[in-house]
N, C-alpha and C. Protein backbone atom coordinates (compact mmCIF):
# COMPACT_ATOMS: atom_id res chain seq x y z
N UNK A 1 113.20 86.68 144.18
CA UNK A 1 113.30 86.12 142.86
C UNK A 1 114.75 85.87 142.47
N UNK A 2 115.15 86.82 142.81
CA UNK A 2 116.98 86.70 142.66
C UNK A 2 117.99 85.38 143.42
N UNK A 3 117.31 85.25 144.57
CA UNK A 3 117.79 84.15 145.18
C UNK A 3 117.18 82.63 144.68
N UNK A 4 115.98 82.89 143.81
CA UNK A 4 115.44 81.43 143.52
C UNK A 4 116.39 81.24 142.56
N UNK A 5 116.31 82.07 141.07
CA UNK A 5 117.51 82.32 139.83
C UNK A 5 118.80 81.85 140.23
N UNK A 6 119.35 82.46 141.15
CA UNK A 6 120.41 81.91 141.37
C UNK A 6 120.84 80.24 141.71
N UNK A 7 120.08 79.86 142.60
CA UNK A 7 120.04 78.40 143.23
C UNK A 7 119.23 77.43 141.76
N UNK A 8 118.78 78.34 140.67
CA UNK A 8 117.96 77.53 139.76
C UNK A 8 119.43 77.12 139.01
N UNK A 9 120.62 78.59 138.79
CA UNK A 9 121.36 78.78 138.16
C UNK A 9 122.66 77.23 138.41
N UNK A 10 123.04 77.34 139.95
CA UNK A 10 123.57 76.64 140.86
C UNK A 10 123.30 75.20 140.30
N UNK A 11 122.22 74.84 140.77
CA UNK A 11 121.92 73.55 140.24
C UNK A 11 122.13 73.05 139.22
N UNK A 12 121.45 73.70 137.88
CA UNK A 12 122.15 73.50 136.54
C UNK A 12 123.42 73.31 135.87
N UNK A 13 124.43 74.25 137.31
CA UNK A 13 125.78 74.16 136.63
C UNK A 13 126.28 72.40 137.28
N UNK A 14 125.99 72.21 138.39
CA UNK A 14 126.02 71.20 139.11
C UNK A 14 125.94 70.04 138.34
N UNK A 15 124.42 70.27 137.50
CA UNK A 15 124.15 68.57 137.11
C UNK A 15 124.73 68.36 135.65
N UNK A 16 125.33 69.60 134.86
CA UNK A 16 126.13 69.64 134.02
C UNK A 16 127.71 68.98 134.55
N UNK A 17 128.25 69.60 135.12
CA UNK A 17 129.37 68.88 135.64
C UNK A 17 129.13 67.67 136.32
N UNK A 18 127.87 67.19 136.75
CA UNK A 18 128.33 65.64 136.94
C UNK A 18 127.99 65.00 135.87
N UNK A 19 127.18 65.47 134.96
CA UNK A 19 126.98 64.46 133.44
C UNK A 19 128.27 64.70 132.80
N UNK A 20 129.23 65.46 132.63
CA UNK A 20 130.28 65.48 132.09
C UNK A 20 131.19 64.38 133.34
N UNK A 21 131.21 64.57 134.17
CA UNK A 21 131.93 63.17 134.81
C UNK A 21 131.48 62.19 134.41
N UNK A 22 130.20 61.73 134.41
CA UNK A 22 129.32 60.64 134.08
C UNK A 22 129.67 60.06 132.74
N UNK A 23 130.11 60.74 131.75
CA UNK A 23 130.12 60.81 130.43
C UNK A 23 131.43 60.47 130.04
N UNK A 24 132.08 60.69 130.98
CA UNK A 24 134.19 60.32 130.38
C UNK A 24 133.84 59.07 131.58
N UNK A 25 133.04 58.32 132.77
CA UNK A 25 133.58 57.39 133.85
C UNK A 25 133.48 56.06 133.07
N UNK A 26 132.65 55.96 131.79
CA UNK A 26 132.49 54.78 131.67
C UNK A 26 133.41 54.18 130.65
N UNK A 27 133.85 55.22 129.50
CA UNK A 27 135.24 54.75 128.52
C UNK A 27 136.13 54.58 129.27
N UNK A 28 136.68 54.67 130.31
CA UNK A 28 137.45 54.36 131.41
C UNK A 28 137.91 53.04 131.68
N UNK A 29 136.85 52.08 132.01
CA UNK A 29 136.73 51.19 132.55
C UNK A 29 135.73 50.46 132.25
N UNK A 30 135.63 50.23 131.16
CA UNK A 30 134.46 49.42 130.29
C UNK A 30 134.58 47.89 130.13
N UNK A 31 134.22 46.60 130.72
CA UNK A 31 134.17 45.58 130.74
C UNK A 31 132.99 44.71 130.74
N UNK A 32 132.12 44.96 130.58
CA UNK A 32 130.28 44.06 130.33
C UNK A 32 129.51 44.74 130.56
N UNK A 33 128.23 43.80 130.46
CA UNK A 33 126.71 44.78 130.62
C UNK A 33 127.06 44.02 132.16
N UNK A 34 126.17 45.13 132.94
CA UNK A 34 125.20 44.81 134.26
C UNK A 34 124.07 45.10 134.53
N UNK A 35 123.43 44.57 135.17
CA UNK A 35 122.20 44.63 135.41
C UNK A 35 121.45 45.69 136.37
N UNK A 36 120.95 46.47 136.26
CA UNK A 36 120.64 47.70 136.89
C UNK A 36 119.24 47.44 137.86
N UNK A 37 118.54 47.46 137.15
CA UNK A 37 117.13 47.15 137.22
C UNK A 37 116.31 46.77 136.44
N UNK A 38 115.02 46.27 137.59
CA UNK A 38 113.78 45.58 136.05
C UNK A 38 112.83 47.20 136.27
N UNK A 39 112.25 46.92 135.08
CA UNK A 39 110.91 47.84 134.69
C UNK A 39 109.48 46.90 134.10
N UNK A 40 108.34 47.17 134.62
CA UNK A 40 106.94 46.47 134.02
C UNK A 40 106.95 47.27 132.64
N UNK A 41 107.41 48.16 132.21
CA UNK A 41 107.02 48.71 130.77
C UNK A 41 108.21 49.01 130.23
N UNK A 42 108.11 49.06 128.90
CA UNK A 42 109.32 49.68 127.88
C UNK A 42 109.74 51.50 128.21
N UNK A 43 108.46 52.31 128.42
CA UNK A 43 108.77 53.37 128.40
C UNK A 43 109.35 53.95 130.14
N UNK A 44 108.61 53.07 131.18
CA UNK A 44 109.48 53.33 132.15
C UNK A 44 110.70 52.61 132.32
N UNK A 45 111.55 51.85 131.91
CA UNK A 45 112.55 51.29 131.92
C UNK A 45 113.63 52.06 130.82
N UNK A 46 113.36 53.14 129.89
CA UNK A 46 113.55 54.15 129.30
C UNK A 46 113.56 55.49 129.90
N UNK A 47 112.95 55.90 130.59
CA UNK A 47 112.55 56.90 131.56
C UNK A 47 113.76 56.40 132.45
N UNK A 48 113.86 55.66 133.16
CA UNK A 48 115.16 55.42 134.82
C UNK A 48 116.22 55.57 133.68
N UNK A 49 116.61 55.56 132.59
CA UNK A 49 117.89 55.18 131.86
C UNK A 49 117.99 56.45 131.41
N UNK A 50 117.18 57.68 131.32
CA UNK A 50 117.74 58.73 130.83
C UNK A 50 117.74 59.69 131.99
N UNK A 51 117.15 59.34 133.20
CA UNK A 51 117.03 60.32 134.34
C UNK A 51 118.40 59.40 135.17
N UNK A 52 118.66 58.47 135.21
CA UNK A 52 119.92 57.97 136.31
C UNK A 52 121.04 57.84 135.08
N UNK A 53 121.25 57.57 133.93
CA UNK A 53 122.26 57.77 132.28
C UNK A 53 122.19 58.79 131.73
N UNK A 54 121.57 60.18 131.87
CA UNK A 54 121.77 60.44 130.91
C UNK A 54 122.90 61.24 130.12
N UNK A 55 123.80 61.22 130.90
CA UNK A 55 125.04 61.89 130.73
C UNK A 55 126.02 60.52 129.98
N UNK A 56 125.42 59.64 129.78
CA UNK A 56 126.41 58.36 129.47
C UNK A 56 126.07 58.47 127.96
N UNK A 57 126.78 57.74 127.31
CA UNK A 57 127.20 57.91 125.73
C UNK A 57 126.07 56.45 125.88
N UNK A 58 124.68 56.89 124.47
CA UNK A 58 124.15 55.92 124.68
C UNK A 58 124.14 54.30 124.00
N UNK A 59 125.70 54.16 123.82
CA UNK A 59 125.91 52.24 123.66
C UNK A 59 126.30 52.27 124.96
N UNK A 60 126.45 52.94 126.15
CA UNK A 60 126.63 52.09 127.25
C UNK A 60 125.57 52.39 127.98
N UNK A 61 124.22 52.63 127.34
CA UNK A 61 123.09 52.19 128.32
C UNK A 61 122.12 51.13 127.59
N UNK A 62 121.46 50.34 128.35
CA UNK A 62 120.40 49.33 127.22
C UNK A 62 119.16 49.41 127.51
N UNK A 63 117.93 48.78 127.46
CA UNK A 63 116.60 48.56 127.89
C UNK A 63 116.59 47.25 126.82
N UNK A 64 116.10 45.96 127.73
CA UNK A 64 116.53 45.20 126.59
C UNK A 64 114.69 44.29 127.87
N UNK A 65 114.10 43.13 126.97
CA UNK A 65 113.30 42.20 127.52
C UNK A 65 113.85 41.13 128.09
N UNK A 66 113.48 41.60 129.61
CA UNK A 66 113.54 39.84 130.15
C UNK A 66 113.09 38.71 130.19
N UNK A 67 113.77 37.41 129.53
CA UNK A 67 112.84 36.38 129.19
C UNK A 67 112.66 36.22 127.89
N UNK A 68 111.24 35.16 127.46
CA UNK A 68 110.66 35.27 126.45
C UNK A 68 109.64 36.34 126.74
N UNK A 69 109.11 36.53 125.11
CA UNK A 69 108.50 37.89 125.56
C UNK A 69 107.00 37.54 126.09
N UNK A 70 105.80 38.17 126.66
CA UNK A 70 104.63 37.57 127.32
C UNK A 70 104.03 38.67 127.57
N UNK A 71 102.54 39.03 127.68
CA UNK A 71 101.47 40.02 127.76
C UNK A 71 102.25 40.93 129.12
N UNK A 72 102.49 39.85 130.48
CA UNK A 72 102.97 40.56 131.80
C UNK A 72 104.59 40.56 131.42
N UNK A 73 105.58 40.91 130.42
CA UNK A 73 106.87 41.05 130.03
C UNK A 73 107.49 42.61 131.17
N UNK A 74 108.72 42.31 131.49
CA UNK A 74 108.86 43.25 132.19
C UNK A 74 110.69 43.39 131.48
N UNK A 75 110.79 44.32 131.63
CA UNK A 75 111.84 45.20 131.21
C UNK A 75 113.48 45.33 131.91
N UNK A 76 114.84 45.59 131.30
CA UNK A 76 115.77 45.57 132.25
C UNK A 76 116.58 46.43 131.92
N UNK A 77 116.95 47.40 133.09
CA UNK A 77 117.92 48.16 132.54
C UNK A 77 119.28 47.50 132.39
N UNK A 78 120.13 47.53 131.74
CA UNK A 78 121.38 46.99 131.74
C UNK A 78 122.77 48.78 131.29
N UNK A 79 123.69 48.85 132.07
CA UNK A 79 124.90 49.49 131.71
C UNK A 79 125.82 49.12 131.38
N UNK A 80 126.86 49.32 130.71
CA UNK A 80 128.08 49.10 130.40
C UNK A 80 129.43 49.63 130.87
N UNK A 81 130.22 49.02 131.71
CA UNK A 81 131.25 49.57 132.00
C UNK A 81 132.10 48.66 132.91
């Protein structure tokens, strides 16, 4: 049990220090949106933006519609930096 705790501990400190990198890389060097990826829904194209962003200050992440909008509308992530 002690060895799971620990490696639970490990990890946590880990993904803290890379969201704090994550979080100062983009005031850095901030110049347009890009295009990340598409999503078929609003809430998974929200979902990839807080599990691959979420350490980013959120005006430099988007979920915005591609296109006009339409029943089969699919979704885009866009970043800033």
């Amino acid at each position: 049990m002690k060895t799971v705790t620990r490696a639970l501990k490990a990890s946590l400190c880990a993904l803290a220090a890379g969201g704090a990198l994550l979080a100062a890389a983009p005031a850095a060097s901030a110049e347009s949106w890009h295009w990340i990826s598409r999503h078929d829904t609003w809430v998974g194209c929200h979902t990839m933006a807080v599990v691959d962003f979420g350490g980013w200050p959120s005006e430099r992440v988007k979920c915005e519609i591609e296109g006009t909008w339409s029943p089969w509308q699919t979704y885009a992530l866009y970043v800033y930096y």
